[in-house]
Protein backbone atom coordinates (compact mmCIF):
# COMPACT_ATOMS: atom_id res chain seq x y z
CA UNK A 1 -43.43 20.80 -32.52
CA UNK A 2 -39.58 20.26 -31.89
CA UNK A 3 -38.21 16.59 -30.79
CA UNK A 4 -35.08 16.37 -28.90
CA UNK A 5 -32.03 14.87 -30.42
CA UNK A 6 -31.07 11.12 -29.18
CA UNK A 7 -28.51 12.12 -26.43
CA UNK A 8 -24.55 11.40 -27.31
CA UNK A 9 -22.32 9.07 -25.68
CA UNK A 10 -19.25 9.49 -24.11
CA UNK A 11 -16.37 7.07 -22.76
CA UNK A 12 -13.90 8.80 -20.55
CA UNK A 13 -11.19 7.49 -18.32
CA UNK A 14 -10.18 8.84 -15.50
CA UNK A 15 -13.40 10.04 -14.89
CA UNK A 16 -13.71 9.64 -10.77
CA UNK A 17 -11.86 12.60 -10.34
CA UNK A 18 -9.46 15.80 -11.06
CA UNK A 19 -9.83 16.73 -14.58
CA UNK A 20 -11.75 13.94 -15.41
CA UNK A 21 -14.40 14.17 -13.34
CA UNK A 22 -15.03 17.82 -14.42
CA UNK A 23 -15.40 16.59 -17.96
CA UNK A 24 -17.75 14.38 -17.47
CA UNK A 25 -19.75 17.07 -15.86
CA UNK A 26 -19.42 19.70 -18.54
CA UNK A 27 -20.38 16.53 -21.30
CA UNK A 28 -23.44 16.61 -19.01
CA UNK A 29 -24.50 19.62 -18.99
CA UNK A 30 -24.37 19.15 -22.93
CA UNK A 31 -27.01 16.25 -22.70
CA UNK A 32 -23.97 14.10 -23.01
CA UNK A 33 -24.41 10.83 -21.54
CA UNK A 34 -20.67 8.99 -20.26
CA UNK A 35 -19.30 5.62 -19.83
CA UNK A 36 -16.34 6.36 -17.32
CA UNK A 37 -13.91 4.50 -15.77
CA UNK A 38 -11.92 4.67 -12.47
CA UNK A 39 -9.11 2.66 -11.24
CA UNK A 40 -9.86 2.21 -7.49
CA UNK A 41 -12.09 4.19 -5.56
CA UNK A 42 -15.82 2.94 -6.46
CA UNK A 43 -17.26 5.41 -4.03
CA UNK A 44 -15.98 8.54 -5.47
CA UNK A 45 -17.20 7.24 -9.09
CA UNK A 46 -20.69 6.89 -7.80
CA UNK A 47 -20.37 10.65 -6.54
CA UNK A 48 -19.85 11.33 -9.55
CA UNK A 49 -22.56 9.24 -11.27
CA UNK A 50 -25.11 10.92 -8.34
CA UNK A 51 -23.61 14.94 -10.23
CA UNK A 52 -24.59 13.57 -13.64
CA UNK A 53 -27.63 12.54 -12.50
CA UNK A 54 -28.46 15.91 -10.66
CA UNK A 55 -27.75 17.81 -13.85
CA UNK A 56 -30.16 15.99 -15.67
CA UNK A 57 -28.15 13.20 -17.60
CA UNK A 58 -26.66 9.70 -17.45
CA UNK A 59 -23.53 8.23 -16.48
CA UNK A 60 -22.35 4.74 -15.77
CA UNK A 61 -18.85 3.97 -13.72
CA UNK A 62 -16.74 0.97 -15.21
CA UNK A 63 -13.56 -0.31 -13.28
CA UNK A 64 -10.24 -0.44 -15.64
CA UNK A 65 -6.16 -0.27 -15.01
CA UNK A 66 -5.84 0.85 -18.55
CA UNK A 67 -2.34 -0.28 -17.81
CA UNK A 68 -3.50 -3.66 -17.49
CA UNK A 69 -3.44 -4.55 -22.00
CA UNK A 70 -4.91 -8.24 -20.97
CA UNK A 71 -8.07 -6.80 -19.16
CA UNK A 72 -9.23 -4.76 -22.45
CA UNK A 73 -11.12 -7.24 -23.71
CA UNK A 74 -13.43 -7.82 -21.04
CA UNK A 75 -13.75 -3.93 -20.49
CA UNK A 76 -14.87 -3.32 -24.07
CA UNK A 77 -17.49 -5.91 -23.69
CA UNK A 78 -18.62 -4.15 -20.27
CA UNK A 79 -19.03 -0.98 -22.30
CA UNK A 80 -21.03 -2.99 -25.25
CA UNK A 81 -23.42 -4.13 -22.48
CA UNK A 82 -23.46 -0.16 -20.76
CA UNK A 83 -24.27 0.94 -24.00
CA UNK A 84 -27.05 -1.45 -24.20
CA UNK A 85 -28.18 0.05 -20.72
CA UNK A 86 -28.12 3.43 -22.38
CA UNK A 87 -29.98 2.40 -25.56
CA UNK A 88 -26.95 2.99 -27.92
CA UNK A 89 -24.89 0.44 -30.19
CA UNK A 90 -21.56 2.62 -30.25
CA UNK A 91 -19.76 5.60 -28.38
CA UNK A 92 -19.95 9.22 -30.05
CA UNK A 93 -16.42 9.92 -28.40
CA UNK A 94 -13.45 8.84 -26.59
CA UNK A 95 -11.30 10.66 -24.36
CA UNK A 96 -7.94 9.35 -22.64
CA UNK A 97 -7.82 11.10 -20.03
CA UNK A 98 -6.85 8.33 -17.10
CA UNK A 99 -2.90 8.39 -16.81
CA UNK A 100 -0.21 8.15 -13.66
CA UNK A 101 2.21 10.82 -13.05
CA UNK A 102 6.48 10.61 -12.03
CA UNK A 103 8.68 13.09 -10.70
CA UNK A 104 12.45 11.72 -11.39
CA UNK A 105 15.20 12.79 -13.08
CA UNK A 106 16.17 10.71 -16.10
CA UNK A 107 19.39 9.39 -14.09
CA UNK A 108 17.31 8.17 -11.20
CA UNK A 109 14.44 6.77 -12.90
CA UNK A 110 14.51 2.50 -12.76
CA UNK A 111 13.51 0.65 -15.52
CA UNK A 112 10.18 -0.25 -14.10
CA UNK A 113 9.20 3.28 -13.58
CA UNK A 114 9.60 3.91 -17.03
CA UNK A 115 7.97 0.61 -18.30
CA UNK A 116 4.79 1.51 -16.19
CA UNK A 117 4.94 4.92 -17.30
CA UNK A 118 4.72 3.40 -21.01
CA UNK A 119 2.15 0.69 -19.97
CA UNK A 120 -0.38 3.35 -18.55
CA UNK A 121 0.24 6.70 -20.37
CA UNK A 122 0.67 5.34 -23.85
CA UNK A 123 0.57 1.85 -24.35
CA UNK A 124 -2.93 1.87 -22.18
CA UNK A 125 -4.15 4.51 -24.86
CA UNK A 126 -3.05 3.10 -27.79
CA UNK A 127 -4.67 -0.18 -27.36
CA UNK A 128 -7.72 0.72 -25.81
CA UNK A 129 -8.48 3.65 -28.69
CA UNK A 130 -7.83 0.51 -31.18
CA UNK A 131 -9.92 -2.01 -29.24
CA UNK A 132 -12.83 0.56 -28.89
CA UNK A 133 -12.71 1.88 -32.88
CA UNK A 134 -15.09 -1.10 -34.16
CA UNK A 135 -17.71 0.90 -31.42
CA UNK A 136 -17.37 4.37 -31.98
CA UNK A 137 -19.51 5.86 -34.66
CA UNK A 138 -17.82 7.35 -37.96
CA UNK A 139 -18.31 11.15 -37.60
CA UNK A 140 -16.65 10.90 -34.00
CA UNK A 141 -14.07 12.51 -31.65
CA UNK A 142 -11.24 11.74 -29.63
CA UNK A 143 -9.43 13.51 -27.42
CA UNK A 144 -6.01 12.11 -26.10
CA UNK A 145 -5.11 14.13 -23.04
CA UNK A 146 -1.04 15.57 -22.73
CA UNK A 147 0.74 18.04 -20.84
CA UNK A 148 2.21 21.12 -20.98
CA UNK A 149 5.30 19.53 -20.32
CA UNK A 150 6.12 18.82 -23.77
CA UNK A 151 6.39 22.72 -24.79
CA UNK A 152 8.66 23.82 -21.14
CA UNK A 153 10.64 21.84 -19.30
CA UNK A 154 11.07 21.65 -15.48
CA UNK A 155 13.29 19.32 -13.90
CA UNK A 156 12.39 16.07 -12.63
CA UNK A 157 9.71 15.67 -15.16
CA UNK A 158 11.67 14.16 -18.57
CA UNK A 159 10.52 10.71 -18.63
CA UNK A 160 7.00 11.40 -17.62
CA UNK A 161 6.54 14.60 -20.63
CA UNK A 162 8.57 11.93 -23.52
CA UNK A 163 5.72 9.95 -23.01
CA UNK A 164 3.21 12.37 -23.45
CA UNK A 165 4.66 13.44 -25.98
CA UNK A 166 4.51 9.81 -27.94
CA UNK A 167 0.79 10.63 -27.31
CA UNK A 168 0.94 14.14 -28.90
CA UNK A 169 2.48 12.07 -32.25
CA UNK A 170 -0.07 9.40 -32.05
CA UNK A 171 -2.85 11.70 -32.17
CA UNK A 172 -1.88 13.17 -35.20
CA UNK A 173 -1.33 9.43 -36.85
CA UNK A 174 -4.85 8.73 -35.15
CA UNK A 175 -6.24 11.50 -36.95
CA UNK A 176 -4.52 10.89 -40.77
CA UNK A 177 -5.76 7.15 -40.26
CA UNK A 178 -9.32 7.67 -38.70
CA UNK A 179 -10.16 10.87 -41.22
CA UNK A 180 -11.61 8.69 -44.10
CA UNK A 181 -14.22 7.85 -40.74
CA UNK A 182 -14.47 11.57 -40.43
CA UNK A 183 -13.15 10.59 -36.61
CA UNK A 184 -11.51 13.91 -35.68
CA UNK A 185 -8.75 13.27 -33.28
CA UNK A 186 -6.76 15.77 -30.99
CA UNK A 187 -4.59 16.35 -27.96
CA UNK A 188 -5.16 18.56 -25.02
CA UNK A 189 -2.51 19.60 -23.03
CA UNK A 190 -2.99 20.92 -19.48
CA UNK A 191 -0.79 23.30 -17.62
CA UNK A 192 -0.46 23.06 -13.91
CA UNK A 193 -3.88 22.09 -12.45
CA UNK A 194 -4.99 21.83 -8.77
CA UNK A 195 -5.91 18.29 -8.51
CA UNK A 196 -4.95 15.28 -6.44
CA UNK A 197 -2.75 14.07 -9.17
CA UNK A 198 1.09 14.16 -8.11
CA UNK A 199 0.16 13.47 -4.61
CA UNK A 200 -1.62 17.24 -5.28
CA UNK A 201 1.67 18.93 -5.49
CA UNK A 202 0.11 21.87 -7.47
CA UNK A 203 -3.43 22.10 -4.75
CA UNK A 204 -1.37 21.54 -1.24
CA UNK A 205 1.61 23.03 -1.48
CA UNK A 206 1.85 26.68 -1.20
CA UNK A 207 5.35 27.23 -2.78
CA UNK A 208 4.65 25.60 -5.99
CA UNK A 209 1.34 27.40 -5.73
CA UNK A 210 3.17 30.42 -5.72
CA UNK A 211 5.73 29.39 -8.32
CA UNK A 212 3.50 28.55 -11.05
CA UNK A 213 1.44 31.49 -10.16
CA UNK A 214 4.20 33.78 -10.87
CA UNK A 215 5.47 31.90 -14.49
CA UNK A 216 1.43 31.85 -15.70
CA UNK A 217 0.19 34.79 -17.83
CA UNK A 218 -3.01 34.49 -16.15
CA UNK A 219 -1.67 34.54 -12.54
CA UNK A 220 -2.38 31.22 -10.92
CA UNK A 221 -2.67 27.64 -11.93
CA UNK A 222 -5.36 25.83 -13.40
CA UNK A 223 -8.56 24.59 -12.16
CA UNK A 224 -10.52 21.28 -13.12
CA UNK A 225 -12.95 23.21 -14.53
CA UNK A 226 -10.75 25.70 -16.63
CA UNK A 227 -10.19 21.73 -18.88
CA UNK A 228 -13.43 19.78 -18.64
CA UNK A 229 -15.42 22.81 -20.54
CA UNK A 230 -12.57 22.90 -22.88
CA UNK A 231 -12.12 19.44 -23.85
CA UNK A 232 -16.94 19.04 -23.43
CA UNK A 233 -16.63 21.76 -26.46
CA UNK A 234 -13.89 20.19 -28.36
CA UNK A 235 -16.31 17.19 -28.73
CA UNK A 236 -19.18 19.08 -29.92
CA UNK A 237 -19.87 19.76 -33.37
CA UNK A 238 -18.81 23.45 -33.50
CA UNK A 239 -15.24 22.59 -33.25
CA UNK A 240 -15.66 19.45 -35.90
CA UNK A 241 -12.89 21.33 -38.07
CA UNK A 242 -10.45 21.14 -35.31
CA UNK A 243 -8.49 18.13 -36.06
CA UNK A 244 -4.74 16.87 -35.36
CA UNK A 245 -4.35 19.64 -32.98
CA UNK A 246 -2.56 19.99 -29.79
CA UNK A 247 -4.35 22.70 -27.65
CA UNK A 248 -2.52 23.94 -24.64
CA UNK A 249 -4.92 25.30 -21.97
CA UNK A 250 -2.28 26.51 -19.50
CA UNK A 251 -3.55 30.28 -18.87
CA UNK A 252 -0.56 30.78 -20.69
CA UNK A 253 2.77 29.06 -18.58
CA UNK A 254 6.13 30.28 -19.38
CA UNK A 255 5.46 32.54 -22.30
């Protein structure tokens, strides 16, 4: 007679949608359960809460600006109390997925652009991985999402790839300082995806469509689901040698 293995749990950000969203799926799928979060739009996140439940798991939607430091607090004691819902004490892994994106060049961009830039994409991340350690078990993963940005340059896009790529150097520091937790820690770094993020500049408009189509190995840009997969089996325990890495999934841009 075989028993089934206590499910692992999940917190992701971003989770309501675009790359996200697929992740949570594909953790599902994996008898994953998730904690995710969304910024605004409560009826999306219960769409997605409605897929999780269709494939035969759990999830549970939280509301967090993980720009917002002051608000951490309460959020990690709203994930205590969904763990409690889910019969866990701590998370099995973390991913930082939830970020905001800009399109200036670095001689147009104002000083508040870049300080919300820092707030969301790194500062957001770097306190809310360190507010969350005390509940993640040792033996875990994170996974701090990037960019392909920080490998090729295109213009308008300097302030928002730096940042990133503070993330890409944290990770590694993350996973030095976390190993003696055997807490593997690592950085995925999407190419051009057709989401909504960037006002879906990559999904609704045909020319840069075309354009990243033509500079990808693969021939067209990414898909939600060509990352979620990805970053569901980074988590699992076949990869639990992969650590400190940045991993481009970009179908191969600008090679």
């Amino acid at each position: 007679m075989t028993t089934q293995s206590t499910p692992k749990i999940a917190l992701v950000t971003g989770g309501s949608r675009g790359l996200g969203r697929s992740t949570v799926l594909a953790l599902a799928r994996r008898n994953v359960q998730s904690i995710f979060t969304y910024n605004s739009n409560e009826a999306e996140a219960e769409k997605v809460v409605a897929a999780v439940r269709e494939a035969g798991s759990t999830a549970i939607a939280l509301q967090l600006d993980t720009g917002k430091i002051s608000a951490l607090a309460s959020f990690v004691e709203s994930v205590r109390k969904a763990l409690t819902m889910l019969g866990a004490e701590r998370l099995d892994y973390l991913v930082n997925n939830a970020g905001i994106s800009h399109h200036k060049a670095l001689e147009n961009t104002t000083e508040a652009e870049l300080d919300q830039l820092y707030e969301v994409n790194f500062k957001g991340v770097f306190f809310l991985t360190q507010q969350l350690l005390p509940h993640i078990n040792d033996g875990g993963r994170i996974i701090n999402i990037s960019t392909g940005l920080t490998r090729f340059c295109v213009p308008d896009s300097g302030p928002y790839a730096a940042l990133k790529g503070a993330i890409e150097v944290l990770t590694r520091y993350q996973a030095k300082e976390l190993g003696p937790r055997r807490i593997t820690v690592n950085s995925v770094a999407p190419g051009a995806i057709q989401t909504d993020f960037s006002g879906g500049a990559v999904r609704d408009n045909p020319e840069a469509n075309k354009f990243v189509s033509s500079v990808t190995a693969l021939g067209r840009p990414g898909l939600p689901d060509d990352i979620g997969p990805l970053v569901a089996s980074l988590l699992s325990e076949d990869s639990r040698w992969v650590n400190a890495q940045r991993i481009e999934a970009s179908g191969g841009m600008f090679l």
